[in-house]
C-alpha atoms as a PDB file:
ATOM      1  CA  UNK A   1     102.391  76.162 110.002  1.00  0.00           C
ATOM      2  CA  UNK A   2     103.663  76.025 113.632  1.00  0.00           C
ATOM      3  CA  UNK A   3     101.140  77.208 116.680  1.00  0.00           C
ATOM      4  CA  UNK A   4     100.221  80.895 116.159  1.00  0.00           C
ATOM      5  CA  UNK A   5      99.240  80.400 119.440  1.00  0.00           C
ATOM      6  CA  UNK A   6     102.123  80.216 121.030  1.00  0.00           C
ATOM      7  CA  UNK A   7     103.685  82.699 118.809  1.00  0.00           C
ATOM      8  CA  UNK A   8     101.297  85.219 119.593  1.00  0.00           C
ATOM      9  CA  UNK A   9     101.160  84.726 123.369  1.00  0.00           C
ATOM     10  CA  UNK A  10     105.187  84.831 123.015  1.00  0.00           C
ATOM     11  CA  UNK A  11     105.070  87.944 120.922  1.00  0.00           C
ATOM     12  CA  UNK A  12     102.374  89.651 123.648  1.00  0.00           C
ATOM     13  CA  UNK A  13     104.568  90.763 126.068  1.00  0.00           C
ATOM     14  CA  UNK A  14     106.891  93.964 125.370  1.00  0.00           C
ATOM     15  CA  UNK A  15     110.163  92.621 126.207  1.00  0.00           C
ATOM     16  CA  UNK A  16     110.083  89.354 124.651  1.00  0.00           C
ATOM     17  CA  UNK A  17     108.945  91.879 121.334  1.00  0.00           C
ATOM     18  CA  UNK A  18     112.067  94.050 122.085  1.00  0.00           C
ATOM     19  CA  UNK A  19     114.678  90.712 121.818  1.00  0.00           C
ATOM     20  CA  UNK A  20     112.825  89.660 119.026  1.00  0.00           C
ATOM     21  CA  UNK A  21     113.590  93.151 117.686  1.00  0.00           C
ATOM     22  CA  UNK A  22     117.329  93.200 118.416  1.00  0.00           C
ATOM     23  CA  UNK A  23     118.003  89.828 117.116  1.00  0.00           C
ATOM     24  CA  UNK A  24     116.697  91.018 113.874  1.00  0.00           C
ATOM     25  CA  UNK A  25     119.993  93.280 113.778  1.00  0.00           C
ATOM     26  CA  UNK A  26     121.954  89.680 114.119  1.00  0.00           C
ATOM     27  CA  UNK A  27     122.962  87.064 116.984  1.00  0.00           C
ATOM     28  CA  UNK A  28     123.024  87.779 120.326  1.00  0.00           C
ATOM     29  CA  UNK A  29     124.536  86.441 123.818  1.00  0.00           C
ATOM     30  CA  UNK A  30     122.034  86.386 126.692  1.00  0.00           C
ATOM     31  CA  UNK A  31     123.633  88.572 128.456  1.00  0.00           C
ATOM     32  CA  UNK A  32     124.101  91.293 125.321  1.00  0.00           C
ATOM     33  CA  UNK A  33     120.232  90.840 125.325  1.00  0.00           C
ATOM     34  CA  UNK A  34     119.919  91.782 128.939  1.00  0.00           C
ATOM     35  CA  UNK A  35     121.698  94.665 128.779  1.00  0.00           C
ATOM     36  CA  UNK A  36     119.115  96.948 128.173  1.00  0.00           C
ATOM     37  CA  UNK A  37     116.666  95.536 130.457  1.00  0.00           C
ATOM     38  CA  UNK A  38     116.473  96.626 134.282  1.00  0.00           C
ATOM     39  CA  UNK A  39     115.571  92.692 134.932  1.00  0.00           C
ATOM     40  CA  UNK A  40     117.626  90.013 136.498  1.00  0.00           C
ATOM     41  CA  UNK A  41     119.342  87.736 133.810  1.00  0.00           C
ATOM     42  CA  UNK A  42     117.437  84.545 135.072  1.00  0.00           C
ATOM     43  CA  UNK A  43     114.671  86.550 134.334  1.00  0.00           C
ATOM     44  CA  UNK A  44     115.736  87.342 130.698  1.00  0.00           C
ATOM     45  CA  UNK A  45     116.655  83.513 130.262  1.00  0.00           C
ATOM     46  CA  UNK A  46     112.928  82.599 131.036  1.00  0.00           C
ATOM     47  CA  UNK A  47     111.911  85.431 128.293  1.00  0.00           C
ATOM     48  CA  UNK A  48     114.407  83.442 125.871  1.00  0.00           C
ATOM     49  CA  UNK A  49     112.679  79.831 126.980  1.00  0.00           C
ATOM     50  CA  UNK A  50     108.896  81.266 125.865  1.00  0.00           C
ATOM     51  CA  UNK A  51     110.812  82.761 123.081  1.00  0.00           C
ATOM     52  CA  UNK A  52     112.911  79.325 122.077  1.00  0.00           C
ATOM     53  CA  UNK A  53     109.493  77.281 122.806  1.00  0.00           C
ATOM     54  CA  UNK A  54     107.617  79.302 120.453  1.00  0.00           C
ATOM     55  CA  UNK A  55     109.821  78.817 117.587  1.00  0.00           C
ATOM     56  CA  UNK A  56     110.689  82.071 117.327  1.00  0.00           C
ATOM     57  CA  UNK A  57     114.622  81.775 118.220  1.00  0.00           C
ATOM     58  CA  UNK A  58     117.078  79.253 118.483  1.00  0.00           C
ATOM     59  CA  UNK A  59     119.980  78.842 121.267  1.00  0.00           C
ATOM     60  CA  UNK A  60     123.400  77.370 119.872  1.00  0.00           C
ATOM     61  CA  UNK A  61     126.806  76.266 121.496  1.00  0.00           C
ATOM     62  CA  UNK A  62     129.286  78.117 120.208  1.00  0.00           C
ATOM     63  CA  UNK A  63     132.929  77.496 122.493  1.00  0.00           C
ATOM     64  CA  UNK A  64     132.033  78.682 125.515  1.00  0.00           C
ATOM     65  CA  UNK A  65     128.939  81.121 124.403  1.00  0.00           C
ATOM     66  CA  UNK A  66     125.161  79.861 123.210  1.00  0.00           C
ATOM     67  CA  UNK A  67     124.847  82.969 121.037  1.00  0.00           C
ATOM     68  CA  UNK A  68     120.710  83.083 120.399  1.00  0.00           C
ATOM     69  CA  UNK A  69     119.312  83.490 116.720  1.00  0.00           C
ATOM     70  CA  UNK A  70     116.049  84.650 115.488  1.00  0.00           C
ATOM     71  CA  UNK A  71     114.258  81.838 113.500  1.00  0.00           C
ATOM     72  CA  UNK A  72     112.468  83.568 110.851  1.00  0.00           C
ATOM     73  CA  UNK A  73     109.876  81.272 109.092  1.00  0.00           C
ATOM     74  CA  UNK A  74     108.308  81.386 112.672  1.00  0.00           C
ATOM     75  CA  UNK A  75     107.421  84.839 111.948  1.00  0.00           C
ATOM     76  CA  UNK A  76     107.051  84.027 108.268  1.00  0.00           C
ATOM     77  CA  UNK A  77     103.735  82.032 109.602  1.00  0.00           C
ATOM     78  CA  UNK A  78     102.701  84.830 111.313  1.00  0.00           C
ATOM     79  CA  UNK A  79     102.999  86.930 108.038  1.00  0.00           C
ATOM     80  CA  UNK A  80     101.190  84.574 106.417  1.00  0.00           C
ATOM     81  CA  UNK A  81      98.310  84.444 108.668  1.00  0.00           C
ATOM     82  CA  UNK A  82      98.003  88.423 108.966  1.00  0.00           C
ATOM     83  CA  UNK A  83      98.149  88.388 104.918  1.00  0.00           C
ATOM     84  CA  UNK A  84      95.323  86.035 104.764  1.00  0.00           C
ATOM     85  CA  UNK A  85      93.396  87.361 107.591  1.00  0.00           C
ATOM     86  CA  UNK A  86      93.887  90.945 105.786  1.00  0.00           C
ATOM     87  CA  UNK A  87      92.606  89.692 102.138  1.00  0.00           C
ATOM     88  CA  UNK A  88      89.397  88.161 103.901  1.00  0.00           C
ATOM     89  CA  UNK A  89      88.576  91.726 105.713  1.00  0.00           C
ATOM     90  CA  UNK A  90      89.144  93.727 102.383  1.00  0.00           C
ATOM     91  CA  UNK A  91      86.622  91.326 100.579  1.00  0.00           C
ATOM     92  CA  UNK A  92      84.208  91.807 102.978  1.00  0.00           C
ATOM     93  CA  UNK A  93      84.460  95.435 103.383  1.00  0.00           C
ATOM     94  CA  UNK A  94      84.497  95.681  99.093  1.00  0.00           C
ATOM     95  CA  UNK A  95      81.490  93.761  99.795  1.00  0.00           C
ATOM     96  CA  UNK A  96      79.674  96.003 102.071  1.00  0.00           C
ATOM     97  CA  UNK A  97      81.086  98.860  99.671  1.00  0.00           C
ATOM     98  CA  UNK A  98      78.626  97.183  97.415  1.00  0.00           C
ATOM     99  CA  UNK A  99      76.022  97.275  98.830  1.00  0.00           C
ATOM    100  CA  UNK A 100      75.739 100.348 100.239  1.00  0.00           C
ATOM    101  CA  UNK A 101      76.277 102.051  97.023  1.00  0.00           C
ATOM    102  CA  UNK A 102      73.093  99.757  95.737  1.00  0.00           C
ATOM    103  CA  UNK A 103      70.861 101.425  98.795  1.00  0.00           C
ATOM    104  CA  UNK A 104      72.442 104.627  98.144  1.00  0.00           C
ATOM    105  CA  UNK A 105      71.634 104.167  94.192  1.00  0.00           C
ATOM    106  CA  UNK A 106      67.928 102.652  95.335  1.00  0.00           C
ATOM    107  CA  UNK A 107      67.189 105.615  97.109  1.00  0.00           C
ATOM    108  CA  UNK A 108      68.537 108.347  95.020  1.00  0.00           C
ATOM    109  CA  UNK A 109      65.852 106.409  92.145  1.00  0.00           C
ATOM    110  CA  UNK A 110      63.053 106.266  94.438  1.00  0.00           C
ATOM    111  CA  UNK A 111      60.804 109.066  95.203  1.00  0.00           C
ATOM    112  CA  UNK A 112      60.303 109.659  99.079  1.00  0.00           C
ATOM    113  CA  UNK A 113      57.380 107.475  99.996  1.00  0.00           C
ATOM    114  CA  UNK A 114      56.678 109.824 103.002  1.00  0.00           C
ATOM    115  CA  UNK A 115      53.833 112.303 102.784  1.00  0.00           C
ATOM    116  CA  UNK A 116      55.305 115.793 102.945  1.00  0.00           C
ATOM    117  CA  UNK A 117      52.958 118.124 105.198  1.00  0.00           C
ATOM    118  CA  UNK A 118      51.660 121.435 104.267  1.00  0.00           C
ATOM    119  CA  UNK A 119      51.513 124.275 106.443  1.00  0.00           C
ATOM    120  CA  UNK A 120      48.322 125.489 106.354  1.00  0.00           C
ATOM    121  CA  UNK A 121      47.998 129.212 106.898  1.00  0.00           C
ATOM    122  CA  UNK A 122      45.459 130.124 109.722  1.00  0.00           C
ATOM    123  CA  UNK A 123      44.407 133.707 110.711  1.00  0.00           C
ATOM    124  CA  UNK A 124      44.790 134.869 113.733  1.00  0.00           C
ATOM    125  CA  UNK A 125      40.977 135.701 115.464  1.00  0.00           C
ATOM    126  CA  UNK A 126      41.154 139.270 116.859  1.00  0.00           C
END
């Protein structure tokens, strides 16, 4: 599994998620990527090298373009780790299910314990 970390801390900001996004549709150029982005291109390019370190694309040389790819088991890890994170939560919710329909099944067996108070009718003194 390659570092969630970085992954995650790649995946945090908004427009790194939004070229993630687009190169799900297929490759990209850098500056097809940029296009809808009111940022410099140097800035894209340092989105793409957080991106490329992370794993999560790839740049190639293609003639006289470096079209960018998403690499998908990167976010296949990620999958993974939110699938296994997920089954542990359900268990122990199911778990706490459990046992709160054993109180609720204790107490519905149980008379009250506490001492219920009479009123006690006093007449007034004229």
């Amino acid at each position: 599994m390659r570092n969630l970390d970085a992954t995650f801390a790649a995946l945090a900001d908004p427009t790194r998620r939004a070229i993630v996004a687009r190169l799900a549709k297929g490759d990209a150029t850098v500056l097809e990527l940029a296009e809808p982005f009111d940022i410099s291109l140097p800035a894209i390019s340092r989105h793409l090298k957080v991106l490329e370190q992370a794993g999560l694309i790839a740049r190639e040389r293609d003639a006289n373009r470096r079209p960018c790819r998403l690499v998908g088991e990167a976010l296949t890890d990620v999958v993974h780790w939110a699938e296994h994170t997920r089954r542990a939560w359900e268990a122990r919710f199911d778990r706490l299910d459990d046992y709160l329909r054993e109180l609720q099944r204790r107490e519905q067996s149980q008379p009250d314990p506490r001492p219920t108070k009479e009123k006690k009718h006093v007449r007034k003194q004229r």
